[in-house]
C-alpha atoms as a PDB file:
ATOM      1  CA  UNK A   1     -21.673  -8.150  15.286  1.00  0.00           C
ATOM      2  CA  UNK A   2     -20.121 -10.366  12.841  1.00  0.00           C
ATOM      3  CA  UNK A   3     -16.626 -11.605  14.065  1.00  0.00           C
ATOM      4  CA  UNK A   4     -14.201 -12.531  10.870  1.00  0.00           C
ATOM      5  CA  UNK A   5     -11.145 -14.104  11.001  1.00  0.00           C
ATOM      6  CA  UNK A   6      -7.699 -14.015   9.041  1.00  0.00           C
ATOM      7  CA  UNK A   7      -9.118 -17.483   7.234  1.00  0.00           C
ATOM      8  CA  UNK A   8     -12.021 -15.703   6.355  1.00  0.00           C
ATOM      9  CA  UNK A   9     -10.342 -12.630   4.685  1.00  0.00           C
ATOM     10  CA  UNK A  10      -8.057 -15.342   3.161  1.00  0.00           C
ATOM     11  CA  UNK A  11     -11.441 -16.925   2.156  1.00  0.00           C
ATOM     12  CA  UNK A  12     -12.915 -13.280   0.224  1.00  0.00           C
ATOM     13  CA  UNK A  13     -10.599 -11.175  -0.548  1.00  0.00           C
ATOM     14  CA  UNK A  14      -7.288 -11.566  -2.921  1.00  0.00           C
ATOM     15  CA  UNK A  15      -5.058  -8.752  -4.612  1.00  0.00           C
ATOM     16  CA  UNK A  16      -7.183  -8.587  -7.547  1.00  0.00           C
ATOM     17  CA  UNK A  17     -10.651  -8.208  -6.208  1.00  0.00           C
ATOM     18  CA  UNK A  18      -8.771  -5.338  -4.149  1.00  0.00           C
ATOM     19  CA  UNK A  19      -7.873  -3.836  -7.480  1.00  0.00           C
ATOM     20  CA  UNK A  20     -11.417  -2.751  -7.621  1.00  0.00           C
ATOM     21  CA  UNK A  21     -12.478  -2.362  -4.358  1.00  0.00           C
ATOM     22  CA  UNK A  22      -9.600   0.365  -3.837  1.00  0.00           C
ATOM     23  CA  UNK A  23     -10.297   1.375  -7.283  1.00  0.00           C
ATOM     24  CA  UNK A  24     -14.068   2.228  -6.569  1.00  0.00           C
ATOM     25  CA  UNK A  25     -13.147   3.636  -3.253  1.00  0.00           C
ATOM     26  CA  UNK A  26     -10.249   6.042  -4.512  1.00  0.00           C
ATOM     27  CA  UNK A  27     -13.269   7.315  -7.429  1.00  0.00           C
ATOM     28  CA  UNK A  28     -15.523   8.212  -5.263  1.00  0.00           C
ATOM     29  CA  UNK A  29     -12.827   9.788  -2.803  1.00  0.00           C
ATOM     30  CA  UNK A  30     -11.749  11.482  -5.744  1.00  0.00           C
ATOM     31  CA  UNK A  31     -15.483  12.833  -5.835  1.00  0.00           C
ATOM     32  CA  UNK A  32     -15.996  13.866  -2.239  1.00  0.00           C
ATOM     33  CA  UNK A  33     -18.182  11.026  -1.716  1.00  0.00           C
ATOM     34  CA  UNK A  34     -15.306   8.973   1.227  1.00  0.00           C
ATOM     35  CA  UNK A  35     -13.296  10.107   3.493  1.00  0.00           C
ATOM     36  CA  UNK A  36     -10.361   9.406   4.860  1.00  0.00           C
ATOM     37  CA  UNK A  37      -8.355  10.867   7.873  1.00  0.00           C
ATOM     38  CA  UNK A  38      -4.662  11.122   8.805  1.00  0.00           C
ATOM     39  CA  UNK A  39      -3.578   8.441  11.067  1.00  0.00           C
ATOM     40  CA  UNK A  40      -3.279   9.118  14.729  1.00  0.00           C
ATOM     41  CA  UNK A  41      -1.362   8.076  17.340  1.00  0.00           C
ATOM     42  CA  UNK A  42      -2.055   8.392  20.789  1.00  0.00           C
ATOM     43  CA  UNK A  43       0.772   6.962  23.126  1.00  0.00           C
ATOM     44  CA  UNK A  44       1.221   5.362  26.693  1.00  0.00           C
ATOM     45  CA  UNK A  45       4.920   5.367  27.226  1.00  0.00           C
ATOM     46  CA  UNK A  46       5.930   3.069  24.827  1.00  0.00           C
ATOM     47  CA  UNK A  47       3.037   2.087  23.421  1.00  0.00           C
ATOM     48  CA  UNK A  48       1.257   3.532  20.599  1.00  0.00           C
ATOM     49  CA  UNK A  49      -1.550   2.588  19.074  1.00  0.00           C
ATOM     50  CA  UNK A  50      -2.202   3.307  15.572  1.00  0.00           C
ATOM     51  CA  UNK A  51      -5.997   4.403  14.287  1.00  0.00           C
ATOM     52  CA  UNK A  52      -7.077   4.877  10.992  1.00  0.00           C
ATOM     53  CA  UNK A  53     -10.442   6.413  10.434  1.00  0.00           C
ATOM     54  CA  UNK A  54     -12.196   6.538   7.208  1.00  0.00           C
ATOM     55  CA  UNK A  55     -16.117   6.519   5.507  1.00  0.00           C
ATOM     56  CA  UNK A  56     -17.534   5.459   2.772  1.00  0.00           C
ATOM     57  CA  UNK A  57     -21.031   4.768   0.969  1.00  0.00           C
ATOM     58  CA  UNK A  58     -22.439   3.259   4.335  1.00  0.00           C
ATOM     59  CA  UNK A  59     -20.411   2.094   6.241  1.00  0.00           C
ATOM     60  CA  UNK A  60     -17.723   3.869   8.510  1.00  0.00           C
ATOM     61  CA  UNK A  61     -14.899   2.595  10.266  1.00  0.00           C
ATOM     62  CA  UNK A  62     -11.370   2.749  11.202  1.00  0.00           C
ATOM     63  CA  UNK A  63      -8.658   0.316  11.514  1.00  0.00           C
ATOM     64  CA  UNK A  64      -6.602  -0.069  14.800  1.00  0.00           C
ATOM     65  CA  UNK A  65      -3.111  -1.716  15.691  1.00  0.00           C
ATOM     66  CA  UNK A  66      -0.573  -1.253  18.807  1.00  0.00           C
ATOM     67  CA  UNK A  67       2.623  -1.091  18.699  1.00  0.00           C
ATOM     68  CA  UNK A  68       5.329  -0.677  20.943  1.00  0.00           C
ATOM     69  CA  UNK A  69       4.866  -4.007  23.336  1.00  0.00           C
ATOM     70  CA  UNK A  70       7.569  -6.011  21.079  1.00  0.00           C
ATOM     71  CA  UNK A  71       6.706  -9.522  23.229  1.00  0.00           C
ATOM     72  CA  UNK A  72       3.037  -8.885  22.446  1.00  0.00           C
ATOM     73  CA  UNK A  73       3.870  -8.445  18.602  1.00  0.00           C
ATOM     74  CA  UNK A  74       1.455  -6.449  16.702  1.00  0.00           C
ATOM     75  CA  UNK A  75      -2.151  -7.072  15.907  1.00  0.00           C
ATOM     76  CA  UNK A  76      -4.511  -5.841  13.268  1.00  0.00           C
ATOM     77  CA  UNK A  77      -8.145  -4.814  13.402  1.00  0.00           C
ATOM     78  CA  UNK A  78     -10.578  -2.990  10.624  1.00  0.00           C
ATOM     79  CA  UNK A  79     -13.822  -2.098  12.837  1.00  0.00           C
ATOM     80  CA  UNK A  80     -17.109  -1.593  10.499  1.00  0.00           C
ATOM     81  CA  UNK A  81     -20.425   0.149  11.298  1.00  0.00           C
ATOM     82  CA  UNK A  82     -23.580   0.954   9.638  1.00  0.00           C
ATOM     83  CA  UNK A  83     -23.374   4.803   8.694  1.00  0.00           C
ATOM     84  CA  UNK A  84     -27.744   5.249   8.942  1.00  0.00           C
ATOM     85  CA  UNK A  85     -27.655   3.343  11.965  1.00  0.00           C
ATOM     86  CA  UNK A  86     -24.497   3.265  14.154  1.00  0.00           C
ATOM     87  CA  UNK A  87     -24.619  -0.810  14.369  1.00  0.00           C
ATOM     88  CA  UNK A  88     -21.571  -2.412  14.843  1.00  0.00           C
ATOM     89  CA  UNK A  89     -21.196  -4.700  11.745  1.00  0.00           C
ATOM     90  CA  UNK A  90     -18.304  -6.510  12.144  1.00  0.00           C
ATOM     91  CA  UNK A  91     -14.595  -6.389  14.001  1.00  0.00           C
ATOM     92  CA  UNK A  92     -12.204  -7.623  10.956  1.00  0.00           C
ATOM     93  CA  UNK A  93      -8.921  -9.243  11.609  1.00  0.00           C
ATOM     94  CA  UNK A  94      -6.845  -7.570   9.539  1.00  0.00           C
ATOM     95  CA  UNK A  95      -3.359  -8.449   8.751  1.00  0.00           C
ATOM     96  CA  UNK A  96      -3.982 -10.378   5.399  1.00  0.00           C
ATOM     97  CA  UNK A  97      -6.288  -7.817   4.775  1.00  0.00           C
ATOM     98  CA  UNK A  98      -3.291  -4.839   5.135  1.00  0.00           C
ATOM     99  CA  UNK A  99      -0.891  -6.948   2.839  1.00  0.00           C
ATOM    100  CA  UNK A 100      -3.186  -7.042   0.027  1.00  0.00           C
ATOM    101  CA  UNK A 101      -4.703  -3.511   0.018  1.00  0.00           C
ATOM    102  CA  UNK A 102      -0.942  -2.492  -0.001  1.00  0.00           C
ATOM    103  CA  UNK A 103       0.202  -4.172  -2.566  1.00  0.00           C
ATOM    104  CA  UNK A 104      -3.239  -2.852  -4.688  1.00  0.00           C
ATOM    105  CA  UNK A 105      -2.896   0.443  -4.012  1.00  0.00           C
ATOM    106  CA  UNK A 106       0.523   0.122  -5.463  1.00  0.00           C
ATOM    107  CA  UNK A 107      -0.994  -1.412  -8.150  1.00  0.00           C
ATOM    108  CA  UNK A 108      -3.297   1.160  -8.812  1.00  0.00           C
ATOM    109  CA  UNK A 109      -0.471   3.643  -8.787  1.00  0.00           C
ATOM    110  CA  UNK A 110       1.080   1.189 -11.293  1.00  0.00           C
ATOM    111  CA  UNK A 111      -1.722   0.847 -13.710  1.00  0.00           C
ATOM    112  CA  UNK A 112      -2.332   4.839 -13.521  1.00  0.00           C
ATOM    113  CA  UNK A 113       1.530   6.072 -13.679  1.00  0.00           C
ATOM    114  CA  UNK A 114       4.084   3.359 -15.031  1.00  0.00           C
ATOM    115  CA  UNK A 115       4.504   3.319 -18.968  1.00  0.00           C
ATOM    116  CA  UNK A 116       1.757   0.977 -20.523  1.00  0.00           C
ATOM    117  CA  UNK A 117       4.473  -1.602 -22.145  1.00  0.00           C
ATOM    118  CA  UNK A 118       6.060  -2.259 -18.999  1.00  0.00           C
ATOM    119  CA  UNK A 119       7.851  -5.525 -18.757  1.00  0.00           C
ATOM    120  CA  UNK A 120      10.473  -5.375 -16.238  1.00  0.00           C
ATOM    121  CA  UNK A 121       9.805  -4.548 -12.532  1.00  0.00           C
ATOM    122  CA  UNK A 122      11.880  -4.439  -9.311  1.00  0.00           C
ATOM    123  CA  UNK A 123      10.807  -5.249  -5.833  1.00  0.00           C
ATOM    124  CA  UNK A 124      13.295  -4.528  -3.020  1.00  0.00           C
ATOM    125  CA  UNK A 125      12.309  -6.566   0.165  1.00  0.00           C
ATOM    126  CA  UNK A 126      11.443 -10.219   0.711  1.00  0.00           C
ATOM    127  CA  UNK A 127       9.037  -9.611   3.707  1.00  0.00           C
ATOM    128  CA  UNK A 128       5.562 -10.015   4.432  1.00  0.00           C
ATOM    129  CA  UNK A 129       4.328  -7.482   2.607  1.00  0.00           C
ATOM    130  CA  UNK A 130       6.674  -7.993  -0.235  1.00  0.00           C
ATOM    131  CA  UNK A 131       4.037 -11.027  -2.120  1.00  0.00           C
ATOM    132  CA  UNK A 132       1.078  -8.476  -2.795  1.00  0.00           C
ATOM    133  CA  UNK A 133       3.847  -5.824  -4.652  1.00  0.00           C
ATOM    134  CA  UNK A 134       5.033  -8.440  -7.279  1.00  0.00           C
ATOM    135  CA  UNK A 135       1.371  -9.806  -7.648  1.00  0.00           C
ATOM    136  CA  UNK A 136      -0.206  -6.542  -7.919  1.00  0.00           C
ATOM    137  CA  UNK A 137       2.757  -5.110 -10.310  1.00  0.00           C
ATOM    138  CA  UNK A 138       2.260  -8.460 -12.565  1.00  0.00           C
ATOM    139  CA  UNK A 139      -1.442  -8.006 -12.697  1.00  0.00           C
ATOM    140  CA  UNK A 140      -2.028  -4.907 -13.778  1.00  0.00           C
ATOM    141  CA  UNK A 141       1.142  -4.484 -16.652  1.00  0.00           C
ATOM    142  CA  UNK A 142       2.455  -6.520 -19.084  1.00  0.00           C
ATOM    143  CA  UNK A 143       5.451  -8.181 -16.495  1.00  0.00           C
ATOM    144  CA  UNK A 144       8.008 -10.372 -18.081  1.00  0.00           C
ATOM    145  CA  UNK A 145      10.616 -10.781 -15.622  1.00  0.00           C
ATOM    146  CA  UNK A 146      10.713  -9.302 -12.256  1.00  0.00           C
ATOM    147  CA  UNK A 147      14.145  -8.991 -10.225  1.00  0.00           C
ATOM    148  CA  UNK A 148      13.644  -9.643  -6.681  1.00  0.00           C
ATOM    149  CA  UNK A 149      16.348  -7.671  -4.051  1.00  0.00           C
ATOM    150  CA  UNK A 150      17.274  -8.291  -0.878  1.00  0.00           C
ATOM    151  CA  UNK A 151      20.335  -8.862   1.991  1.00  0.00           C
ATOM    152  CA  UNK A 152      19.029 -12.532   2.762  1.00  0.00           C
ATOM    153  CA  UNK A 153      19.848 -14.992  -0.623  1.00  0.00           C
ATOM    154  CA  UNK A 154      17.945 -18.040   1.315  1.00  0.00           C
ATOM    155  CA  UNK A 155      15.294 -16.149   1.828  1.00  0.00           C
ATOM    156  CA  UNK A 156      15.083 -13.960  -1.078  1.00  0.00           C
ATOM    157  CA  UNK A 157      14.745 -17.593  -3.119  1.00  0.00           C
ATOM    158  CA  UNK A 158      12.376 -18.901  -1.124  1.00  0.00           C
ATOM    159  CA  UNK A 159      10.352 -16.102  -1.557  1.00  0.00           C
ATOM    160  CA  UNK A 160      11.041 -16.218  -5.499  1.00  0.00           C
ATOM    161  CA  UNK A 161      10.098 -19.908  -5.390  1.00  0.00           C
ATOM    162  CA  UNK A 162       6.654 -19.308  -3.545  1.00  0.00           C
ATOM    163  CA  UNK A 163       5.527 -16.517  -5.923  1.00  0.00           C
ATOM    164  CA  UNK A 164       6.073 -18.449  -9.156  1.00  0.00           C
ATOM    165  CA  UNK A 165       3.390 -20.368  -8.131  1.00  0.00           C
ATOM    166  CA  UNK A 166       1.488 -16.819  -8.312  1.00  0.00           C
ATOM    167  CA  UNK A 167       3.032 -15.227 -10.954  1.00  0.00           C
ATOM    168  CA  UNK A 168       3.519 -15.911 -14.726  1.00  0.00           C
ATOM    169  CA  UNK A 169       7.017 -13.354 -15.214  1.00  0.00           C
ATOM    170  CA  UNK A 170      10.580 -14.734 -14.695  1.00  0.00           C
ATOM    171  CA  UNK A 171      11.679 -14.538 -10.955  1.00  0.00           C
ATOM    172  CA  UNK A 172      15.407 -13.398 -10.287  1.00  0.00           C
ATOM    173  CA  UNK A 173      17.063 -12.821  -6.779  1.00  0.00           C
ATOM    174  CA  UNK A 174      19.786 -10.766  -6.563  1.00  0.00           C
ATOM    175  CA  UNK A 175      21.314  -8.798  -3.970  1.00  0.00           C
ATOM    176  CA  UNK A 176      22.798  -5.524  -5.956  1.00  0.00           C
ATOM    177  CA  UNK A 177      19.715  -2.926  -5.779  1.00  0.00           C
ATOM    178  CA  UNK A 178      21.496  -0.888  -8.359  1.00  0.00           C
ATOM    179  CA  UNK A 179      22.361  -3.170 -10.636  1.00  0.00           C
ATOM    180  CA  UNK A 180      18.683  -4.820 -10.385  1.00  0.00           C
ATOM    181  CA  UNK A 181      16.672  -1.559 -11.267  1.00  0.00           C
ATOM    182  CA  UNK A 182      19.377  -0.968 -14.291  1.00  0.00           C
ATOM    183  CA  UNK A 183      16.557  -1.506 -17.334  1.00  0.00           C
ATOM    184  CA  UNK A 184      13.521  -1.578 -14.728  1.00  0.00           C
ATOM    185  CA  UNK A 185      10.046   0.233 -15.834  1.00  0.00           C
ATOM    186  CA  UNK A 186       8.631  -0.491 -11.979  1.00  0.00           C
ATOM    187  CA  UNK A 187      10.394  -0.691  -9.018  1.00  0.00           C
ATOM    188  CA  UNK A 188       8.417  -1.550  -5.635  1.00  0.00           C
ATOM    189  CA  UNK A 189      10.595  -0.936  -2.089  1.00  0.00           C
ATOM    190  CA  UNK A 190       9.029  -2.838   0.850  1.00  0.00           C
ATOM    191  CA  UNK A 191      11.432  -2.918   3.261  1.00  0.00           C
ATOM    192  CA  UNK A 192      12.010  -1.726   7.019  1.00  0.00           C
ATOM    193  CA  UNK A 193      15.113  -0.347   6.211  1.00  0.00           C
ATOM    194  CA  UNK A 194      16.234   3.621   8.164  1.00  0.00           C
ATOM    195  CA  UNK A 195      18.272   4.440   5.275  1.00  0.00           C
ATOM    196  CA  UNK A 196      17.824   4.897   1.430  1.00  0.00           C
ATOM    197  CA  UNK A 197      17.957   1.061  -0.806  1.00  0.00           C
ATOM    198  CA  UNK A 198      16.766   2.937  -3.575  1.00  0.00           C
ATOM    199  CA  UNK A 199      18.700   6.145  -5.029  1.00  0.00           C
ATOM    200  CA  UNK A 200      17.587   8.598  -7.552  1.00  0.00           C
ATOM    201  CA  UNK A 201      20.677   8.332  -9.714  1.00  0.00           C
ATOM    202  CA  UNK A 202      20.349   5.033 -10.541  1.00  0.00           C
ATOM    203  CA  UNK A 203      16.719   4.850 -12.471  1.00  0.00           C
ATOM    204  CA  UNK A 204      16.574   5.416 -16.416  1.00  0.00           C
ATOM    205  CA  UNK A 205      14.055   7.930 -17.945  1.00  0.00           C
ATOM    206  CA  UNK A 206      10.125   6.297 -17.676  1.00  0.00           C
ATOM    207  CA  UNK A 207      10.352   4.281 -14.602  1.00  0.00           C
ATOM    208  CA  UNK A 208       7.531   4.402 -12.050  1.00  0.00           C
ATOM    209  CA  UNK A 209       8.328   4.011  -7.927  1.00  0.00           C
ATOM    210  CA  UNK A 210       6.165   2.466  -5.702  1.00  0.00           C
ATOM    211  CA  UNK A 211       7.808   3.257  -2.321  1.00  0.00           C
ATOM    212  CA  UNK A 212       5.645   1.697   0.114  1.00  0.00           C
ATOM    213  CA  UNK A 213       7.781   0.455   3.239  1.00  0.00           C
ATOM    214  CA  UNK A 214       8.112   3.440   4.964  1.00  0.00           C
ATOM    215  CA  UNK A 215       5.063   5.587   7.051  1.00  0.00           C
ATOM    216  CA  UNK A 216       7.618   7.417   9.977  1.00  0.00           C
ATOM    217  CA  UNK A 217       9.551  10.972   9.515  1.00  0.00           C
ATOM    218  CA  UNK A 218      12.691   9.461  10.451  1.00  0.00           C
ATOM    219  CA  UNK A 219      12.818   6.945   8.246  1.00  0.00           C
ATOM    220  CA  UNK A 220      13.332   6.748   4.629  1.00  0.00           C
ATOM    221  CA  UNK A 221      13.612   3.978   1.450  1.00  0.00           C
ATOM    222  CA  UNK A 222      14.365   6.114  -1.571  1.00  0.00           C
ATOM    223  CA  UNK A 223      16.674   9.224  -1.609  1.00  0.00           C
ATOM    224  CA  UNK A 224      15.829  13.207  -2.392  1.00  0.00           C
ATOM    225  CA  UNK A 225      17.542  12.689  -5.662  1.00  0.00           C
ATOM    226  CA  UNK A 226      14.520   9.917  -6.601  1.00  0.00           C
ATOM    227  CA  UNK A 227      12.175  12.563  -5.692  1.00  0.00           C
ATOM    228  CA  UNK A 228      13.867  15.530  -7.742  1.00  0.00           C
ATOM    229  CA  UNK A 229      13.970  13.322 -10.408  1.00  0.00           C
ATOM    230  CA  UNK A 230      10.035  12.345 -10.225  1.00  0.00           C
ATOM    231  CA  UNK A 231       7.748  14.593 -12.161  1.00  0.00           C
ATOM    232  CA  UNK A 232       4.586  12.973 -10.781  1.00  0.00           C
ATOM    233  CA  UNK A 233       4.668  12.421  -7.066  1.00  0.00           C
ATOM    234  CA  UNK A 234       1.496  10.853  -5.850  1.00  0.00           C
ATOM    235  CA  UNK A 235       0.489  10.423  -2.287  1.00  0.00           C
ATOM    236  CA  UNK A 236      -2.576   8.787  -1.003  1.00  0.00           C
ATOM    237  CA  UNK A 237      -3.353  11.965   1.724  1.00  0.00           C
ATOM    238  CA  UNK A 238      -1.636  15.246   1.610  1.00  0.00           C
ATOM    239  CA  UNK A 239      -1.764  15.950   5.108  1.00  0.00           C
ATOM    240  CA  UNK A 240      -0.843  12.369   6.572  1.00  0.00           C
ATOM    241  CA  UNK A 241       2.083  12.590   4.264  1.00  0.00           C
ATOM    242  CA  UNK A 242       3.699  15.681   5.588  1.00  0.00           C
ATOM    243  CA  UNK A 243       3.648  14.143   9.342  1.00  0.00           C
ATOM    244  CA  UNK A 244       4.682  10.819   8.218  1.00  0.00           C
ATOM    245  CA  UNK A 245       6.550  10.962   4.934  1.00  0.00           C
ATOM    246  CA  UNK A 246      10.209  10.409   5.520  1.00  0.00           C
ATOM    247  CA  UNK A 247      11.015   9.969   2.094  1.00  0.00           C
ATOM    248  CA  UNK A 248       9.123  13.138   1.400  1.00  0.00           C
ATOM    249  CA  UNK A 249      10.293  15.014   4.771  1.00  0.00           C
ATOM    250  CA  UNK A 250      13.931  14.669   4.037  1.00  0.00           C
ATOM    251  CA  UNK A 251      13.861  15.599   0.496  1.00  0.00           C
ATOM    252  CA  UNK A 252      12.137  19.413   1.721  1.00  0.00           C
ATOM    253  CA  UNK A 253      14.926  19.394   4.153  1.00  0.00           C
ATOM    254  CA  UNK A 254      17.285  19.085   1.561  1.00  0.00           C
ATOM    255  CA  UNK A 255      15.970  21.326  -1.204  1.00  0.00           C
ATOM    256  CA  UNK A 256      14.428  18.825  -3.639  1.00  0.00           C
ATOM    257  CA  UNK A 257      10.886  18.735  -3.089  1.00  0.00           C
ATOM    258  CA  UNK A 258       8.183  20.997  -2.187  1.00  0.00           C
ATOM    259  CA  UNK A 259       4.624  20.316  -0.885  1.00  0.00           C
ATOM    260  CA  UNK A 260       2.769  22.081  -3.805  1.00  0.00           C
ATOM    261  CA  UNK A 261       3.742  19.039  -6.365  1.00  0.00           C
ATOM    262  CA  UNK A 262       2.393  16.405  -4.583  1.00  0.00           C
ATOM    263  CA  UNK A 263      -0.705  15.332  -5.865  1.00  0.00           C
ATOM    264  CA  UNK A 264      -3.879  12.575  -4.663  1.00  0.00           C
ATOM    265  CA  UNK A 265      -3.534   9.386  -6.090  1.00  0.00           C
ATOM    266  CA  UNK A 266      -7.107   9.175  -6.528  1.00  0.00           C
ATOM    267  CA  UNK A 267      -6.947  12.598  -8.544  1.00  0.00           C
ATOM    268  CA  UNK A 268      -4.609  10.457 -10.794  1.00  0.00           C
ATOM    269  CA  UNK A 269      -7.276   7.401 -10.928  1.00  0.00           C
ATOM    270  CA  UNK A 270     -10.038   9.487 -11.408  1.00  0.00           C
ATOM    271  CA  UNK A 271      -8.178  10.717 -14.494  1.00  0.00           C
ATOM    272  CA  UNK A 272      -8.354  14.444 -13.228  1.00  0.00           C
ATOM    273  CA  UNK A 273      -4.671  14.934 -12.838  1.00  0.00           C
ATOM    274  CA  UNK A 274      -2.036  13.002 -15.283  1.00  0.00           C
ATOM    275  CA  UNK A 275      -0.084  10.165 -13.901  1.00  0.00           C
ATOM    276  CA  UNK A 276       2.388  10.920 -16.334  1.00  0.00           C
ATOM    277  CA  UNK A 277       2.978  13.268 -19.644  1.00  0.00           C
ATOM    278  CA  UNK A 278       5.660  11.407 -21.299  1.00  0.00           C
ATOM    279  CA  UNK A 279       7.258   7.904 -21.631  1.00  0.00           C
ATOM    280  CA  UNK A 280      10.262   9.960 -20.131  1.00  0.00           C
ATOM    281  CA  UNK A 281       9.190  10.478 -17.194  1.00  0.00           C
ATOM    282  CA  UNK A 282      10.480   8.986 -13.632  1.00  0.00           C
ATOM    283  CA  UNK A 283       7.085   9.057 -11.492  1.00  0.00           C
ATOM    284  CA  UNK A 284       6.515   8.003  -7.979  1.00  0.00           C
ATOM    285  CA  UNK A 285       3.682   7.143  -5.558  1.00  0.00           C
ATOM    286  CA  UNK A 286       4.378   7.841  -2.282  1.00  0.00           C
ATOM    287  CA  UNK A 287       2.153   4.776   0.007  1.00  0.00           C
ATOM    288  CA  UNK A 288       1.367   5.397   3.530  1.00  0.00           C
ATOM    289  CA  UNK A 289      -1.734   3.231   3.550  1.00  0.00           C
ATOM    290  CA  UNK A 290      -4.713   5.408   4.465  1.00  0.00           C
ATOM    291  CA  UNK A 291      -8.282   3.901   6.577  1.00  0.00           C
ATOM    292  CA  UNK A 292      -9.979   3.854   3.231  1.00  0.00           C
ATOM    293  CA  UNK A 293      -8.489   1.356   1.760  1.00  0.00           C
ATOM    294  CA  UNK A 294      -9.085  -0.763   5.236  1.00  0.00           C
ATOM    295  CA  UNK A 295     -12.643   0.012   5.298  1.00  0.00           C
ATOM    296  CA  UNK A 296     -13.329  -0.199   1.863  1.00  0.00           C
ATOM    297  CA  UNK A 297     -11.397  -3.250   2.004  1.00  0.00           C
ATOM    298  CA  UNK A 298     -13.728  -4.643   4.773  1.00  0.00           C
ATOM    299  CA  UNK A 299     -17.243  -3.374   3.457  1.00  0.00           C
ATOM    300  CA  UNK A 300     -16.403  -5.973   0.764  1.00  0.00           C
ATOM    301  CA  UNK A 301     -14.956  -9.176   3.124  1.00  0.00           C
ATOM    302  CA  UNK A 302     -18.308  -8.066   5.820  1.00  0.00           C
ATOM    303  CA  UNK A 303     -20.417  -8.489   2.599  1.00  0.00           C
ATOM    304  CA  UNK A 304     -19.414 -11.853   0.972  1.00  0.00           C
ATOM    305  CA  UNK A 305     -19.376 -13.515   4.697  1.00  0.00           C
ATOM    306  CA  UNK A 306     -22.385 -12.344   5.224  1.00  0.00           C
ATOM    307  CA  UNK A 307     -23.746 -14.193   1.737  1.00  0.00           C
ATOM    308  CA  UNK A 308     -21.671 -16.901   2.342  1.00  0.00           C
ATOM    309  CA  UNK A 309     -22.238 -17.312   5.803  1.00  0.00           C
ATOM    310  CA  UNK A 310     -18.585 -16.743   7.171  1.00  0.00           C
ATOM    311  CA  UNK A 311     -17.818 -15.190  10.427  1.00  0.00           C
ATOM    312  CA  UNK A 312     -18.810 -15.719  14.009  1.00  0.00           C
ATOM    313  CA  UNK A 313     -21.948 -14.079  15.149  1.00  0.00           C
ATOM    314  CA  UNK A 314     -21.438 -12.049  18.599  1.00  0.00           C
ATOM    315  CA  UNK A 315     -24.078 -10.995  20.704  1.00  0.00           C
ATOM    316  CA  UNK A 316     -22.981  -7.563  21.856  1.00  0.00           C
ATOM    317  CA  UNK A 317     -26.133  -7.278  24.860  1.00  0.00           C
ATOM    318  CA  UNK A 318     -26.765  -9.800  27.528  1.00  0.00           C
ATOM    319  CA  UNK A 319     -29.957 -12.293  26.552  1.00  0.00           C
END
């Protein structure tokens, strides 16, 4: 078994090679030829851990996290094995690898739904996962100037200041959400937040939402007037969406969305279902993160350490 490390993902995999990895993958998804299966979560008392099972062309996999042991913190794992064989390939550190296949996926949802001439996008949140949104937004439509939002204006300009090094659009903090997406064609949320930051009343005809922060039913970024308003609503898996959806949940609770109009993102990438009819459009992609993303994700890292001879080597039977 090959052992890789957070350098090593660092080392082979960026937000734009996972453009096509997760583009690939979602294809032949599309075509019945992955798989991917809800999360589950068994529990101990306060501890949960998180897996994320998935297949796809040979290899299969899942990736695997705990959460719950707050001193601990939380650690990330994307397990690989050879599909014709059962080998164990590699174990796959994985929180580098999570941040970037977010923020693709996202992009993906970008490229497919948000109006070609796009120039101004939105990203609530200044966390860890908010780098890969404004990266992935930028590389995949034609991003001028990008207003950054969040509660923290140290922060929030730190974070602008790192990502011009990344990105060629004007970086703006600001801490009014509603004024921000006033004018925006793509708005990212990436935040932890219980309680709506982004509200349906406040987007202009065309834009696309990424709302990725959220993956609990009692939790929620974006309002049920955002997803009234959305023609398109894309989700990554049907049925993990309807146990872990909060945006989604609380908008059938209150009348504004039923199940029947979601649709599979890789449907839309595949080019089977539209991402959007008209420039007027509000659409919105729903991200829980799904295990085929992570194992597609880590087919590709296993492959280029292997050729360029990254990784630790672990002997998994005595000598």
């Amino acid at each position: 078994m090959r052992y890789i490390t957070e350098d090593d993902v660092a080392a082979t995999y960026d937000v734009r090679t996972s453009l096509d990895v997760l583009d690939a993958a979602a294809r032949a998804w599309a075509k019945g030829e992955a798989m991917s299966m809800p999360r589950q979560r068994p529990r101990v008392g306060k501890t949960t851990m998180q897996v994320l099972p998935a297949a796809y062309a040979d290899r299969i996999g899942h990736k695997t996290y705990i959460t719950g042991i707050a001193k601990a913190g939380v650690r990330f794992w994307v397990t690989i094995f050879d599909a014709e064989t059962g080998a164990l390939l590699a174990m796959v550190e994985s929180d580098l690898l999570g941040q970037i296949r977010t923020g693709a996926a996202c992009g993906l949802a970008t490229r497919a739904m948000a109006r070609p001439e796009a120039k101004v996008g939105v990203v609530i949140g200044t966390g860890r996962q908010a780098w890969s949104q404004l990266e992935a937004m930028c590389l995949v439509r034609p991003i001028e100037h990008v207003r950054v939002v969040g509660r923290n204006a140290e922060r929030g300009k730190a974070f602008c200041d790192r990502m011009r090094t990344r990105v060629k659009a004007k970086l703006e903090f600001v801490t009014d959400a509603q004024a921000a997406v006033r004018g925006a064609d793509v708005v990212s949320t990436i935040t932890t937040a219980a309680e709506p930051v982004l509200l349906g009343a406040w987007l202009q005809p065309g834009t696309h939402v990424n709302a990725a922060g959220s993956n609990h039913a009692t939790r929620r970024e974006i309002d049920a007037e955002m997803v009234r308003r959305a023609a398109i609503v894309a989700v990554e898996d049907v049925a993990q969406a309807k146990v872990e959806s909060g945006d989604l949940l609380f908008a059938e609770r209150e009348g504004t969305f039923e199940w029947p109009r979601a649709v599979r993102l890789a449907d839309v990438i595949a080019g089977t279902i539209p991402g959007r009819n008209d420039a007027e459009q509000i659409t919105l992609f729903e991200s829980l993160g799904v295990g085929l993303w992570d194992v597609a994700s880590a087919k590709h890292i296993f492959e280029r350490c292997v050729a360029e001879n990254r990784g630790r080597e672990v002997a998994l039977t005595p000598d």
